[in-house]
Each structure stands twice: as C-alpha cells, then as structure tokens.
N, C-alpha and C. Protein backbone atom coordinates (compact mmCIF):
# COMPACT_ATOMS: atom_id res chain seq x y z
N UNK A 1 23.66 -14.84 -13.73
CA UNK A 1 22.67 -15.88 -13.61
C UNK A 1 22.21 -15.97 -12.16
N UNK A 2 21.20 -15.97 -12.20
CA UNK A 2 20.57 -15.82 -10.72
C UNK A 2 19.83 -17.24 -10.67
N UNK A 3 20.00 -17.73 -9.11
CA UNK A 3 19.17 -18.89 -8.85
C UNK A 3 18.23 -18.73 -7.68
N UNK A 4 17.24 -19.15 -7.81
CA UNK A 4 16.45 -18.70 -6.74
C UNK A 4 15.34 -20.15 -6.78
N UNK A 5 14.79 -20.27 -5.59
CA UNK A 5 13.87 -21.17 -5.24
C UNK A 5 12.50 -20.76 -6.16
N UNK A 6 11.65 -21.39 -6.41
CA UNK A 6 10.50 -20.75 -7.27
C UNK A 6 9.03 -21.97 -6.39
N UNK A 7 8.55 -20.88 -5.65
CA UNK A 7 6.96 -22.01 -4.97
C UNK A 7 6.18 -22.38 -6.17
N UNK A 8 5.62 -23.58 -5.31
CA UNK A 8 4.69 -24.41 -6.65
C UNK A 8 3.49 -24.81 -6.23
N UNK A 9 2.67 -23.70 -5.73
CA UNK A 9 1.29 -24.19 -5.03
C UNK A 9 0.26 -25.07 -6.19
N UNK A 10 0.40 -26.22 -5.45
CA UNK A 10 -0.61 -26.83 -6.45
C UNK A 10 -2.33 -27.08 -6.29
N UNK A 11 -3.25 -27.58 -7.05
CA UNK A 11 -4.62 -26.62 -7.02
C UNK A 11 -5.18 -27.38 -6.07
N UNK A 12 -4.91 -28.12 -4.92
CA UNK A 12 -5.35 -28.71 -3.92
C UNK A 12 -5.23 -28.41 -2.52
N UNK A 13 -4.64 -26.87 -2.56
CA UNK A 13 -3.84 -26.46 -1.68
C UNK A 13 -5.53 -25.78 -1.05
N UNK A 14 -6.94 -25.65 -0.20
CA UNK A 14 -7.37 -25.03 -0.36
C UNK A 14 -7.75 -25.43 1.38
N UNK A 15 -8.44 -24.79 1.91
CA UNK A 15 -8.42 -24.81 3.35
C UNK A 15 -10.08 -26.48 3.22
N UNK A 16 -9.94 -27.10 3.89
CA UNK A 16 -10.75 -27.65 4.55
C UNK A 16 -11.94 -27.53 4.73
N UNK A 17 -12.76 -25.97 5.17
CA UNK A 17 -13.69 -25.67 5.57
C UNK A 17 -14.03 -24.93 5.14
N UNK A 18 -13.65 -23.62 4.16
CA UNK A 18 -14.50 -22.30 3.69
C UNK A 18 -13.83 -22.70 2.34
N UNK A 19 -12.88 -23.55 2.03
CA UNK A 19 -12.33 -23.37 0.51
C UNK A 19 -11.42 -22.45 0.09
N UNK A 20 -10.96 -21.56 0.47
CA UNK A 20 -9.82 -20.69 0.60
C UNK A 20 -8.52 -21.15 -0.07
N UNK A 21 -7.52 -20.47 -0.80
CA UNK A 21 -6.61 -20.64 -1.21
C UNK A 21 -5.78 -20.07 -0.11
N UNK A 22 -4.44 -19.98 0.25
CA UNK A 22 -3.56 -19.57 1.30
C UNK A 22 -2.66 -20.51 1.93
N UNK A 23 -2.09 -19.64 3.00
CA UNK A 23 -1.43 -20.18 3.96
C UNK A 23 -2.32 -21.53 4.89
N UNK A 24 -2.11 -22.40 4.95
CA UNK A 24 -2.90 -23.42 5.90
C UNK A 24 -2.02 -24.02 7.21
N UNK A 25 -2.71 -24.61 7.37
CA UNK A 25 -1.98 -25.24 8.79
C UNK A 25 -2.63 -26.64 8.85
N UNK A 26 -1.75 -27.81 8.84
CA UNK A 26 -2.32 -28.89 8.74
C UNK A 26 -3.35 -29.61 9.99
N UNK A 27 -4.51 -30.27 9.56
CA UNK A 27 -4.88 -31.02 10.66
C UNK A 27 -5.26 -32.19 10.31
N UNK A 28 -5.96 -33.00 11.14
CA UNK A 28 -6.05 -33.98 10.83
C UNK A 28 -7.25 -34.64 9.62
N UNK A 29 -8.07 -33.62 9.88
CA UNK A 29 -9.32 -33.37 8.76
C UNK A 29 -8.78 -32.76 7.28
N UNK A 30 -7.44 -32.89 7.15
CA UNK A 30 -7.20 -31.98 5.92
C UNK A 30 -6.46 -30.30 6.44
N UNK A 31 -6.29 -29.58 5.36
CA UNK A 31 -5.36 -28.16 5.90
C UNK A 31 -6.59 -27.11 5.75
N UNK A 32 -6.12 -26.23 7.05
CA UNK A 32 -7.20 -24.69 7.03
C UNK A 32 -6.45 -23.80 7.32
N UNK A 33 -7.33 -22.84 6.58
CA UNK A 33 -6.88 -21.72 6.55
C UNK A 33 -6.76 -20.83 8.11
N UNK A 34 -5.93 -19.74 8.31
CA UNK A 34 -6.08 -19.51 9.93
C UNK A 34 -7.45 -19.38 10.57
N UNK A 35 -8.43 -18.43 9.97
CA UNK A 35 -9.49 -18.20 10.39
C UNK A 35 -10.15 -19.40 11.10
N UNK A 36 -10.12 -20.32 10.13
CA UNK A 36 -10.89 -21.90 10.26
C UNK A 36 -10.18 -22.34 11.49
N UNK A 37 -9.15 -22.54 11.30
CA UNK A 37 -8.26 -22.87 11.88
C UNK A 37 -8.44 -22.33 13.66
N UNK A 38 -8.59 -21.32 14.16
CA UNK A 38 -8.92 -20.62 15.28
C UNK A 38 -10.40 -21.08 15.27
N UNK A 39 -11.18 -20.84 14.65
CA UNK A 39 -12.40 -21.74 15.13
C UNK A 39 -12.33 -23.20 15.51
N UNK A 40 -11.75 -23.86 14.92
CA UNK A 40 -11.37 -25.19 15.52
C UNK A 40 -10.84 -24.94 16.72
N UNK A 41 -9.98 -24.51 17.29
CA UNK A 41 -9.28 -24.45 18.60
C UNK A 41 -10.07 -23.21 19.80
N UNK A 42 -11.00 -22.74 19.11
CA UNK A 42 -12.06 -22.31 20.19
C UNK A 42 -13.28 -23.54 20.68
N UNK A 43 -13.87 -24.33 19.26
CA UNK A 43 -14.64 -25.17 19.83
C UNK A 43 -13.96 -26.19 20.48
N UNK A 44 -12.86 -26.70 20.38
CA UNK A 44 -11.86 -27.26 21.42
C UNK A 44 -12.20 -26.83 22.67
N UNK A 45 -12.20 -25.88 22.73
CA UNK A 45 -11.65 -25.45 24.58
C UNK A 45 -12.80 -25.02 24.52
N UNK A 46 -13.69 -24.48 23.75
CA UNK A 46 -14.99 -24.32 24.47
C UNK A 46 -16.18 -24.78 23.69
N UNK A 47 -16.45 -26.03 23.80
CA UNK A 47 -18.04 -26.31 22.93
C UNK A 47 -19.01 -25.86 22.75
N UNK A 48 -19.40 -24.94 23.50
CA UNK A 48 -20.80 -24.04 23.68
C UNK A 48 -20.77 -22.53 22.50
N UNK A 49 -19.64 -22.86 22.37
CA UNK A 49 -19.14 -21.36 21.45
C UNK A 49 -20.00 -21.62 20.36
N UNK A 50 -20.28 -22.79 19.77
CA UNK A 50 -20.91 -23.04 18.52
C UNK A 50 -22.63 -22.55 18.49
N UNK A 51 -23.29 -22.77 19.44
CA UNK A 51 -24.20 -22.65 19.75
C UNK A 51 -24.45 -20.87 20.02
N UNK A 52 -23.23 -20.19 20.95
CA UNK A 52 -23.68 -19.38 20.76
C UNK A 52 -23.13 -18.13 19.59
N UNK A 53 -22.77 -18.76 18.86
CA UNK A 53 -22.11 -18.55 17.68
C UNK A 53 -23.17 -18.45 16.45
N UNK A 54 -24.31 -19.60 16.64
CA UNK A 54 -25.06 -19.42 16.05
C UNK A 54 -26.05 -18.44 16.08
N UNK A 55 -26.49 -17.93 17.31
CA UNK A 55 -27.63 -17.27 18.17
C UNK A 55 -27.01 -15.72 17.56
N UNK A 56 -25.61 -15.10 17.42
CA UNK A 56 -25.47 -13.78 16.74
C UNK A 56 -25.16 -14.00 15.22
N UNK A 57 -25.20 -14.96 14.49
CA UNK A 57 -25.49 -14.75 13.10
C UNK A 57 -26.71 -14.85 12.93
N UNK A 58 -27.28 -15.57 13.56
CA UNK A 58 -29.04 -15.19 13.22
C UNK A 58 -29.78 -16.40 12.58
N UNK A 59 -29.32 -17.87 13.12
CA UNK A 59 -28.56 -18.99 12.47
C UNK A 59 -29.65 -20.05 13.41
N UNK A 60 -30.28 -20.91 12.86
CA UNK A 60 -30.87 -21.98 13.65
C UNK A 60 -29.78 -22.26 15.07
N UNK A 61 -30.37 -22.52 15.94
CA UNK A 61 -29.81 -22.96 16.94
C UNK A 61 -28.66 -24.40 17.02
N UNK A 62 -27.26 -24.24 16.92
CA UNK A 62 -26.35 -25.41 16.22
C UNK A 62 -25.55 -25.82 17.95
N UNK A 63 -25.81 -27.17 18.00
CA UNK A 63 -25.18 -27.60 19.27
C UNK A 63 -24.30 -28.60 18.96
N UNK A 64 -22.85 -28.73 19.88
CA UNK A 64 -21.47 -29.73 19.53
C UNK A 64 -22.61 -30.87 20.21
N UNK A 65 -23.19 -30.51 21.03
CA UNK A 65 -23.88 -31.47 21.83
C UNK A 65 -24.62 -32.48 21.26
N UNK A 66 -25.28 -31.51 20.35
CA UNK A 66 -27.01 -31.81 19.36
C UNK A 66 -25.84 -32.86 18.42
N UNK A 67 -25.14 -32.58 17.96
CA UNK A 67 -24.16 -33.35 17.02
C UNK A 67 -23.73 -34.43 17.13
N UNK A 68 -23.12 -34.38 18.76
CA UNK A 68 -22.25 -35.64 19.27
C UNK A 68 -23.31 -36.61 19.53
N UNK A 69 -24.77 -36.47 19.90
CA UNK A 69 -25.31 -37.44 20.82
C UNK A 69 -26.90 -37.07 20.03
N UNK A 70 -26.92 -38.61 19.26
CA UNK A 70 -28.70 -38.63 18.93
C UNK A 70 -28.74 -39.72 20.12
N UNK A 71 -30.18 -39.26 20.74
CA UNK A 71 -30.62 -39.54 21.42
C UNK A 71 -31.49 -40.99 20.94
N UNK A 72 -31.01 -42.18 22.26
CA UNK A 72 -31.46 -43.32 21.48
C UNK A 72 -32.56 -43.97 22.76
N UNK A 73 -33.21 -44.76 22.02
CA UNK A 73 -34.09 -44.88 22.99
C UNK A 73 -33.58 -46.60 23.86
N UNK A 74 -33.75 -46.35 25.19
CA UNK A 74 -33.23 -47.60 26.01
C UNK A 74 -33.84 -49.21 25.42
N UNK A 75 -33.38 -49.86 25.39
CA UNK A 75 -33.74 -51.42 24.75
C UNK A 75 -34.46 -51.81 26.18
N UNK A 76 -35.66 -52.87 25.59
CA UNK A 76 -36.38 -53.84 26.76
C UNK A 76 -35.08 -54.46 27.85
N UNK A 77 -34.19 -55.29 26.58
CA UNK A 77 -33.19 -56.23 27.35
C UNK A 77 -32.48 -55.44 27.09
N UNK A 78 -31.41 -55.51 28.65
CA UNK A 78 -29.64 -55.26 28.34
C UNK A 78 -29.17 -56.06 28.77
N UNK A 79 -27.95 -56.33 28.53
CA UNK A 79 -26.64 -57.21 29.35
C UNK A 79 -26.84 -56.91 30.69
N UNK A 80 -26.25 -57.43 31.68
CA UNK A 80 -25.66 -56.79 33.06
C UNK A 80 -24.64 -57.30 33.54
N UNK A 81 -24.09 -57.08 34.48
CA UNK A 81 -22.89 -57.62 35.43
C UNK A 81 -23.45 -57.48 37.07
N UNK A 82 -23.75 -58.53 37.80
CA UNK A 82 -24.11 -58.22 39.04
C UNK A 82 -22.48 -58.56 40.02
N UNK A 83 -22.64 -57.15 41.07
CA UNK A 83 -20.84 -57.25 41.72
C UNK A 83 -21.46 -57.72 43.23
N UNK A 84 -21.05 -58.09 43.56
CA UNK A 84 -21.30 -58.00 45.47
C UNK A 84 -20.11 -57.80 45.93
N UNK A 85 -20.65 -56.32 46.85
CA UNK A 85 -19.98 -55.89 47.94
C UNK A 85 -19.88 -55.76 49.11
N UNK A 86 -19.12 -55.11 49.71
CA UNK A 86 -19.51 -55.19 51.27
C UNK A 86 -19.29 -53.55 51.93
N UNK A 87 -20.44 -52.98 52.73
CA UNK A 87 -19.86 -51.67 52.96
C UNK A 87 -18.99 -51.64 54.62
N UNK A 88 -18.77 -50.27 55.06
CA UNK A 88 -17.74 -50.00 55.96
C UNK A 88 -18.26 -51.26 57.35
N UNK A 89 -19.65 -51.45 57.17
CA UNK A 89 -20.29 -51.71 58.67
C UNK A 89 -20.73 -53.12 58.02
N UNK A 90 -19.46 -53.81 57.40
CA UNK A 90 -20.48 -55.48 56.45
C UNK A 90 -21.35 -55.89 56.14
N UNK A 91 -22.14 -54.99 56.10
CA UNK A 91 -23.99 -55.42 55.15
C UNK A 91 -23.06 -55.54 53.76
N UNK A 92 -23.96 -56.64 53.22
CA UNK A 92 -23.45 -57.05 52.03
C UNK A 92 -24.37 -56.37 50.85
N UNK A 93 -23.82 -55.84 50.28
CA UNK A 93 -24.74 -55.60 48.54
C UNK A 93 -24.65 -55.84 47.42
N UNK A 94 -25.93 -55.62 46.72
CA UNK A 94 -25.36 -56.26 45.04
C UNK A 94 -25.86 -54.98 44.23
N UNK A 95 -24.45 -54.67 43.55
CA UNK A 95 -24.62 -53.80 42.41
C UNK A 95 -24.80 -54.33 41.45
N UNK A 96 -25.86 -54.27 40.26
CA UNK A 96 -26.17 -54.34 38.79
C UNK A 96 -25.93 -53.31 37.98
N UNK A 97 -25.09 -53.68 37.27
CA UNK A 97 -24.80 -52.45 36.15
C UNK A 97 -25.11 -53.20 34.75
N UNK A 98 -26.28 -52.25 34.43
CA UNK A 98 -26.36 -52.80 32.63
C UNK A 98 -25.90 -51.92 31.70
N UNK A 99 -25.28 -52.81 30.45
CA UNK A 99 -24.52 -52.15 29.78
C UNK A 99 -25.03 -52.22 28.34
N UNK A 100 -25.01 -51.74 27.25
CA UNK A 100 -25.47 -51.19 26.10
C UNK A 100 -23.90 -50.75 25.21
N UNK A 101 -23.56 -51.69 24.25
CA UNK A 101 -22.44 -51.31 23.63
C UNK A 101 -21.50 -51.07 24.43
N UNK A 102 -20.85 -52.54 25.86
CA UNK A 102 -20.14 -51.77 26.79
C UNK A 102 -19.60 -50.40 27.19
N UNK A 103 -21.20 -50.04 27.05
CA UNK A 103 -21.12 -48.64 27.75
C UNK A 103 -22.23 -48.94 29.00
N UNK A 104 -21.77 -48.80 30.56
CA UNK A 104 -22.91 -48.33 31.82
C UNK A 104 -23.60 -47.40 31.30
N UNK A 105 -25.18 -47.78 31.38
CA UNK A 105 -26.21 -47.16 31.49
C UNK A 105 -27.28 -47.21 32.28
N UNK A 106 -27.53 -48.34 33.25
CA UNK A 106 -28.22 -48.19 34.18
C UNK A 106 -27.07 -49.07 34.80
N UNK A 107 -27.27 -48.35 36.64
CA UNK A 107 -27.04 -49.17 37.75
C UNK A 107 -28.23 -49.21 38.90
N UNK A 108 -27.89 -50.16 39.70
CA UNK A 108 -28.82 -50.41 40.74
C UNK A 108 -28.32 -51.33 41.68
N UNK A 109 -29.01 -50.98 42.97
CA UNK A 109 -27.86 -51.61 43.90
C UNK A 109 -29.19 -52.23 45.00
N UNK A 110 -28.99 -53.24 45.59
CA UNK A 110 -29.81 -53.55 46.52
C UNK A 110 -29.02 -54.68 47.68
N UNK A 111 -29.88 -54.96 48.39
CA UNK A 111 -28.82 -56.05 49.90
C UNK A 111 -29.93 -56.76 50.51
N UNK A 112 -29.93 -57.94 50.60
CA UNK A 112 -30.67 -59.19 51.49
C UNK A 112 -31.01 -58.81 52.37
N UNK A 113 -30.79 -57.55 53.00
CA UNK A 113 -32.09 -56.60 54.32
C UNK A 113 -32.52 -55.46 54.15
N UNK A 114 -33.00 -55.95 52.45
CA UNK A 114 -33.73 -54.33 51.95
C UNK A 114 -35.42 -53.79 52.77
N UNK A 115 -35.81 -55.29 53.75
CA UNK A 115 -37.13 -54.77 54.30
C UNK A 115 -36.39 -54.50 55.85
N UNK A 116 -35.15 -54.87 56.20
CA UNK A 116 -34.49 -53.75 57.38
C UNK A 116 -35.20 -52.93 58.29
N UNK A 117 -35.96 -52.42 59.26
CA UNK A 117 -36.29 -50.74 59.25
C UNK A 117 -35.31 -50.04 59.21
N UNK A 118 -34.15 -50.34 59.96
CA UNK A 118 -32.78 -49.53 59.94
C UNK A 118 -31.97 -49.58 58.83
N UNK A 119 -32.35 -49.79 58.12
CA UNK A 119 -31.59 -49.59 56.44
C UNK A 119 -32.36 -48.61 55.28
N UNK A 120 -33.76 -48.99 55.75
CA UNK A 120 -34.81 -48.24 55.04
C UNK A 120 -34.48 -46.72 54.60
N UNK A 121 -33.68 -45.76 55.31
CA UNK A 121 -33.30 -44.77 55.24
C UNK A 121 -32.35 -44.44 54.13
N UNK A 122 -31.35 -45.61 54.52
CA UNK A 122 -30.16 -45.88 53.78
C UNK A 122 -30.04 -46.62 52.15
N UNK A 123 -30.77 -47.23 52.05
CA UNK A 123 -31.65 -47.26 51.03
C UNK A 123 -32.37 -46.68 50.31
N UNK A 124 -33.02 -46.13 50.60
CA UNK A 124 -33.83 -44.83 49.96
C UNK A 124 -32.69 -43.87 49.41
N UNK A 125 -31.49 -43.47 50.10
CA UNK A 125 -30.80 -42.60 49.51
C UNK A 125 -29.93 -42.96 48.60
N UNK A 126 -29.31 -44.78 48.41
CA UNK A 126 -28.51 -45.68 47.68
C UNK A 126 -29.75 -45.68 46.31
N UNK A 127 -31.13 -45.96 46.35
CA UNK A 127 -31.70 -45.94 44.92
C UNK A 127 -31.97 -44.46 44.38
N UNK A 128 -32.01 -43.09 45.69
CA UNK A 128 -32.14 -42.30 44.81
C UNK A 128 -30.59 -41.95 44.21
N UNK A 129 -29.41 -42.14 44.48
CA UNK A 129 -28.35 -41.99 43.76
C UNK A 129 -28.06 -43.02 42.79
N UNK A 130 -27.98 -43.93 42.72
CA UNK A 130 -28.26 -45.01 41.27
C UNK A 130 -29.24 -44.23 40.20
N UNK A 131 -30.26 -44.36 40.69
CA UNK A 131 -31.50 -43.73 39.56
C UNK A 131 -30.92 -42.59 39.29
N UNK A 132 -29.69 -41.58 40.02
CA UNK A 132 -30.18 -40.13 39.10
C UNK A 132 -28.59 -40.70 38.39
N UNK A 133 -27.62 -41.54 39.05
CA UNK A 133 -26.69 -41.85 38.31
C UNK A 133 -26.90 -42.74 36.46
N UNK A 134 -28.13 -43.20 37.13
CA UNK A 134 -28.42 -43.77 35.87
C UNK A 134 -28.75 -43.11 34.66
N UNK A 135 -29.77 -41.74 34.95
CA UNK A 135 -30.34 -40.59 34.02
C UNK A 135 -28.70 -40.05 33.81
N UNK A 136 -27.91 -39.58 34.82
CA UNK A 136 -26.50 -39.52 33.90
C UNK A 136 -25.76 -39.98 32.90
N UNK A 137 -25.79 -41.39 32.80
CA UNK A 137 -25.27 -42.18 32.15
C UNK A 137 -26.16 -42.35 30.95
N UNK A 138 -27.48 -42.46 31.35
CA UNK A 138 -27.57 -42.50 29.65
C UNK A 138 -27.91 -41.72 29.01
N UNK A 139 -27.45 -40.29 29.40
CA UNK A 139 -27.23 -38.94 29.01
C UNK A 139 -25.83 -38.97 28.61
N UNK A 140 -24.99 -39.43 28.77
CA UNK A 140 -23.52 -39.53 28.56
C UNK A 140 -23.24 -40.55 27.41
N UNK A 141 -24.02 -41.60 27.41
CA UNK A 141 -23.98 -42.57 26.34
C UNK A 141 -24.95 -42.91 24.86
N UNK A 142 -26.30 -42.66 25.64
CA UNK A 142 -27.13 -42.61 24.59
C UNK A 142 -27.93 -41.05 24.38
N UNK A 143 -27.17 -40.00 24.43
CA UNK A 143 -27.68 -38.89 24.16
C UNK A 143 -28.53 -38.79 24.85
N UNK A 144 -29.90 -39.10 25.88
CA UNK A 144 -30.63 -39.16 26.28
C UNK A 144 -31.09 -37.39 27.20
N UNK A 145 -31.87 -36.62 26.96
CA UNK A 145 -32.34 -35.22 27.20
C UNK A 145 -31.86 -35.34 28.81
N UNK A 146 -31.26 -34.61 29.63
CA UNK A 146 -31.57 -34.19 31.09
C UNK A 146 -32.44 -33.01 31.47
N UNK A 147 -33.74 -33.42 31.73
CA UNK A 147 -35.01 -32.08 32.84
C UNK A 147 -34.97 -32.73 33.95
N UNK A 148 -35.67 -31.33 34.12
CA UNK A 148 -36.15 -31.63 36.04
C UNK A 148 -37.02 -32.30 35.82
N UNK A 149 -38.09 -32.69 35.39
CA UNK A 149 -39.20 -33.27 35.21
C UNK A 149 -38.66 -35.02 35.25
N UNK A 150 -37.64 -35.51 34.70
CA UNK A 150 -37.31 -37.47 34.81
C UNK A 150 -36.10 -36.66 35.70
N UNK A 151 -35.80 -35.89 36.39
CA UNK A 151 -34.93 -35.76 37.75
C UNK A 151 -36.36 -36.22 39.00
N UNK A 152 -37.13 -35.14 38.96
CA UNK A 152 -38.46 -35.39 39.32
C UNK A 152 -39.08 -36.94 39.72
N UNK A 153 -39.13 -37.18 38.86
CA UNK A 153 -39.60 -39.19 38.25
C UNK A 153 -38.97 -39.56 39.48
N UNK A 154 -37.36 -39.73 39.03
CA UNK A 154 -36.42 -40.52 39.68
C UNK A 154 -36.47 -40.33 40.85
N UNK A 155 -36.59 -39.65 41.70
CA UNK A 155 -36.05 -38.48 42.93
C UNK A 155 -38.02 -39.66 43.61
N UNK A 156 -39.09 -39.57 43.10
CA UNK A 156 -39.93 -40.04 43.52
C UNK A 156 -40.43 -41.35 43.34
N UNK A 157 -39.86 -42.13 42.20
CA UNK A 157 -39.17 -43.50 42.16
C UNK A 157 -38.34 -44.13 43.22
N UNK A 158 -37.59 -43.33 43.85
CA UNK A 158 -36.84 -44.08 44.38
C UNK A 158 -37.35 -43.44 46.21
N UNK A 159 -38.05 -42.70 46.39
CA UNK A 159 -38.57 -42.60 48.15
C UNK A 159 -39.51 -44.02 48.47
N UNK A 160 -39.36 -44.09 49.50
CA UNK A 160 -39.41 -45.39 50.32
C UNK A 160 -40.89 -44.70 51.38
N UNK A 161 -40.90 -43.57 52.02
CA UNK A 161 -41.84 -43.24 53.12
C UNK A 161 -41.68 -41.65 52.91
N UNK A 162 -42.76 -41.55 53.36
CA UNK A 162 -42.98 -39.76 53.48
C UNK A 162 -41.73 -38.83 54.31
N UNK A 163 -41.40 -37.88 54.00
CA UNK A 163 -40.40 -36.88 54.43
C UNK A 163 -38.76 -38.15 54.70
N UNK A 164 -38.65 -38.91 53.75
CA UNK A 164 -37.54 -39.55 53.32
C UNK A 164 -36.65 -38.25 52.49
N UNK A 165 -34.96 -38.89 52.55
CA UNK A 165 -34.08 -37.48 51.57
C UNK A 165 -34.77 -37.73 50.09
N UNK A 166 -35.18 -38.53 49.37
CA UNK A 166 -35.84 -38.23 48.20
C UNK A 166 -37.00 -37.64 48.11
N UNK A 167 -38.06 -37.82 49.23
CA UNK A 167 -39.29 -37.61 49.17
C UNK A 167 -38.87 -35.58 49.20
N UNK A 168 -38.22 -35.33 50.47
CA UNK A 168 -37.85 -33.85 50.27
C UNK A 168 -37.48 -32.74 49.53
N UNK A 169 -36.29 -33.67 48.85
CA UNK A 169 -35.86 -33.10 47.51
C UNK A 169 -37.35 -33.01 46.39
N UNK A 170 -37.82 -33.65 46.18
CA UNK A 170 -38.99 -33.79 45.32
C UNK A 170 -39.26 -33.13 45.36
N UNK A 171 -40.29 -32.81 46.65
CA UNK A 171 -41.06 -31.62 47.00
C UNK A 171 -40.49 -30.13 47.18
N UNK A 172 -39.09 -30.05 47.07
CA UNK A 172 -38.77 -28.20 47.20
C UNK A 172 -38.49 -28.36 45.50
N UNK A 173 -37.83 -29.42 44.45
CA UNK A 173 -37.98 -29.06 43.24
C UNK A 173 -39.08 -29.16 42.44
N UNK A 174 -39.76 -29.85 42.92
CA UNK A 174 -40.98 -29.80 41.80
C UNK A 174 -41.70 -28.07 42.39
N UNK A 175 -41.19 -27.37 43.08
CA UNK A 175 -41.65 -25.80 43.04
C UNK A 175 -41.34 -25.32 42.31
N UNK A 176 -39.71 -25.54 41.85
CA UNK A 176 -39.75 -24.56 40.50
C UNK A 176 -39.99 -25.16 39.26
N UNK A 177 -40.08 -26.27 39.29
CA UNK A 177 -41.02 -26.83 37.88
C UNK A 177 -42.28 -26.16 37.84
N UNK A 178 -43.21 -26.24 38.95
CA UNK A 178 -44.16 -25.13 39.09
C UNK A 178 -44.21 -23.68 37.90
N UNK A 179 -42.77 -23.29 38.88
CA UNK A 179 -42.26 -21.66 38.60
C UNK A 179 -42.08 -21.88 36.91
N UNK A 180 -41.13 -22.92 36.62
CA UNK A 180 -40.79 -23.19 35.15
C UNK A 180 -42.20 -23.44 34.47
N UNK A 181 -43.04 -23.81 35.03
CA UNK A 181 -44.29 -24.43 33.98
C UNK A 181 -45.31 -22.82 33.90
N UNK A 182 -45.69 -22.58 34.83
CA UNK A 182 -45.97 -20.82 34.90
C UNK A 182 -45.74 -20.13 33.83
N UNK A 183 -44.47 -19.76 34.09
CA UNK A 183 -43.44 -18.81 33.21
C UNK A 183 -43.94 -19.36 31.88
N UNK A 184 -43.61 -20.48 31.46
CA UNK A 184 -44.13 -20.85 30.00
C UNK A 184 -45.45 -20.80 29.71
N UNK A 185 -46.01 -21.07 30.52
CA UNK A 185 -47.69 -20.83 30.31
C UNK A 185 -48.14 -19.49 30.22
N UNK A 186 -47.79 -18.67 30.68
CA UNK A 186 -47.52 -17.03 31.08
C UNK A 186 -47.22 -17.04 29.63
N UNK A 187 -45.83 -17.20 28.76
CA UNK A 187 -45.15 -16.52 27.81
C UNK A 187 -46.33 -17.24 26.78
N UNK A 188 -46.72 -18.50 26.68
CA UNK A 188 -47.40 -18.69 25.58
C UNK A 188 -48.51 -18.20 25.53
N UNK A 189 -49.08 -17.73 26.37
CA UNK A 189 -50.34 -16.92 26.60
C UNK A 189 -50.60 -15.71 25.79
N UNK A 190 -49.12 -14.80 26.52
CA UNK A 190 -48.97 -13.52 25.85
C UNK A 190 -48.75 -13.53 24.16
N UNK A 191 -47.88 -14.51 23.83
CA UNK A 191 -48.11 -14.91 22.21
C UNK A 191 -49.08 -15.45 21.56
N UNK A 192 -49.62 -15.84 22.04
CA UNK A 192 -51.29 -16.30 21.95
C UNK A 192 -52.07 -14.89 21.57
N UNK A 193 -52.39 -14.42 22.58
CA UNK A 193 -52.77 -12.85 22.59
C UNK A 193 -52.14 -11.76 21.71
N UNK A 194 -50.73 -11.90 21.10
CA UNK A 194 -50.23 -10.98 20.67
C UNK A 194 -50.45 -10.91 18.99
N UNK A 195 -51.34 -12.36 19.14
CA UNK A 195 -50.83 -12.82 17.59
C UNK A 195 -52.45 -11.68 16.85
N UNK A 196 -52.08 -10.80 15.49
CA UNK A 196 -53.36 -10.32 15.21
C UNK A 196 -54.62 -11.48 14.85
C-alpha cells in the first residue's frame, strides 16, 4: 500500500493577467504567472518600460504616466495657508501655498518691500522659482502637461526689468522653442508634400 500526497489544483488557480493555468506567485492583485509576474517587477523599477514596450509591439503609445495622472484643470478658488518668514538678513516674507485635495499646488511668496530697488533682483528670482515650482506641483498632483512653452510663460511672468535672471533665461530658451517649432514645421511640411 503506498501513500502518497495527491495535488488538487482547483479551477481558480489562473494567473491574474494573461489567464494562464500554472505555477503562480502571489500578489496583491491576485496570483501570476512568472512571465506576468517579471513584468510587474520591471514596471516597478522602471516605468517607462511600458511605453517603450509598446513602441516594439507596434501598439498605441501606453504611458504608467498617461495612467497615473488625468490631467485636471486648476479651480478659480483654492484653499491657502499664508506662513511668514524671515530670511538669513531679516526681511520678513509671506509664503502662500494653495492647496487642492491637501495636495500644494501653487506657491507664492512676497515681503512688505516688494517695491525695494535692492530686493527687486531678489525677487524676481523668488517669483521665478515659485512659478516654475508651482508648474511642478501641479504636474505632480493634478497631472498637469510640462513644455517649454508654460516654462516660457512662467520664466516671463515672473521678470521684473529687462536682462533680469528670468528675463535671460527666457530669451536663450525660447531659441530652441524656435529650433523645436522649425523642426515641426519642417516635418509637417514634408508630410504635407509627401502625401499623393
């Protein structure tokens, strides 16, 4: 008489993601099969894999990005929190941070000697870092697109006087927006032309 263990795969046993019968490995979405399974732990460590994952099957263009973050559009009103601080040399300032689903999405900072001349400088470079911190943030929160073009905006939103650090920056990037607007005008041209 022989005794032996006898497996009892039952019909639910199937991977997660392609449907597969097999060996699985549990996660938290349910069990996959290895294959699946290694794709999960590549888009882990690398998100972009999906995207270009799509580009050699031959596959609409698929982003972790495009997925994680619909892009929402900013509300008239937000909340805020105004902080006052003080920097190394005691000019006093007030940071505003507005928030959207306590999440920061815009900040802005200003100080009771914003018409200064000797701050004017210093200023100019405190709103152009808020403003591009702000296009960060609600790129981080509300999906919101990052171009050079609202880098652009901001960067000339926030200069104060001619050959200011924003006014500069402006002017050497909006060259290759130039170069970038060209190039596309160039390529749609030639498809234009190519078409019978």
């Amino acid at each position: 008489m022989t005794t032996g263990k006898m497996k009892v795969r039952t019909a639910d046993e199937r991977c997660a993601v392609c449907d597969k019968n097999g060996k699985f490995t549990p996660s938290k979405k349910g069990k996959l099969c290895p294959t699946c399974s290694s794709m999960v732990a590549l888009l882990q460590s690398k998100p972009d894999a999906l995207e270009q994952l799509s580009k050699i099957a031959g596959a609409p263009a698929i982003s972790c990005l495009d997925a994680q973050h619909v892009e929402q559009e900013l509300p008239d009103v937000l909340d805020g929190v105004r902080h006052r601080t003080t920097d190394r040399e005691r000019n006093t300032w007030y940071v505003s941070v507005s928030v959207l689903d306590n999440n920061p999405v815009e900040i802005f900072a200003s100080t009771a000697f914003d018409r200064d001349q000797h701050l004017q400088s210093r200023i100019s470079n405190l709103t152009t870092i808020t403003r591009l911190i702000s296009l960060i943030l609600r790129h981080i929160f509300l999906g919101e697109k990052l171009t050079l073009e609202k880098t652009l905006t901001q960067l000339m939103r926030s200069s104060r006087q001619p050959n200011d650090l924003p006014d500069m920056l402006g002017r050497i990037l909006a060259k290759y927006n130039k170069k970038t607007e060209a190039a596309d005008n160039q390529e749609t041209t030639e498809k234009e032309t190519a078409i019978p």
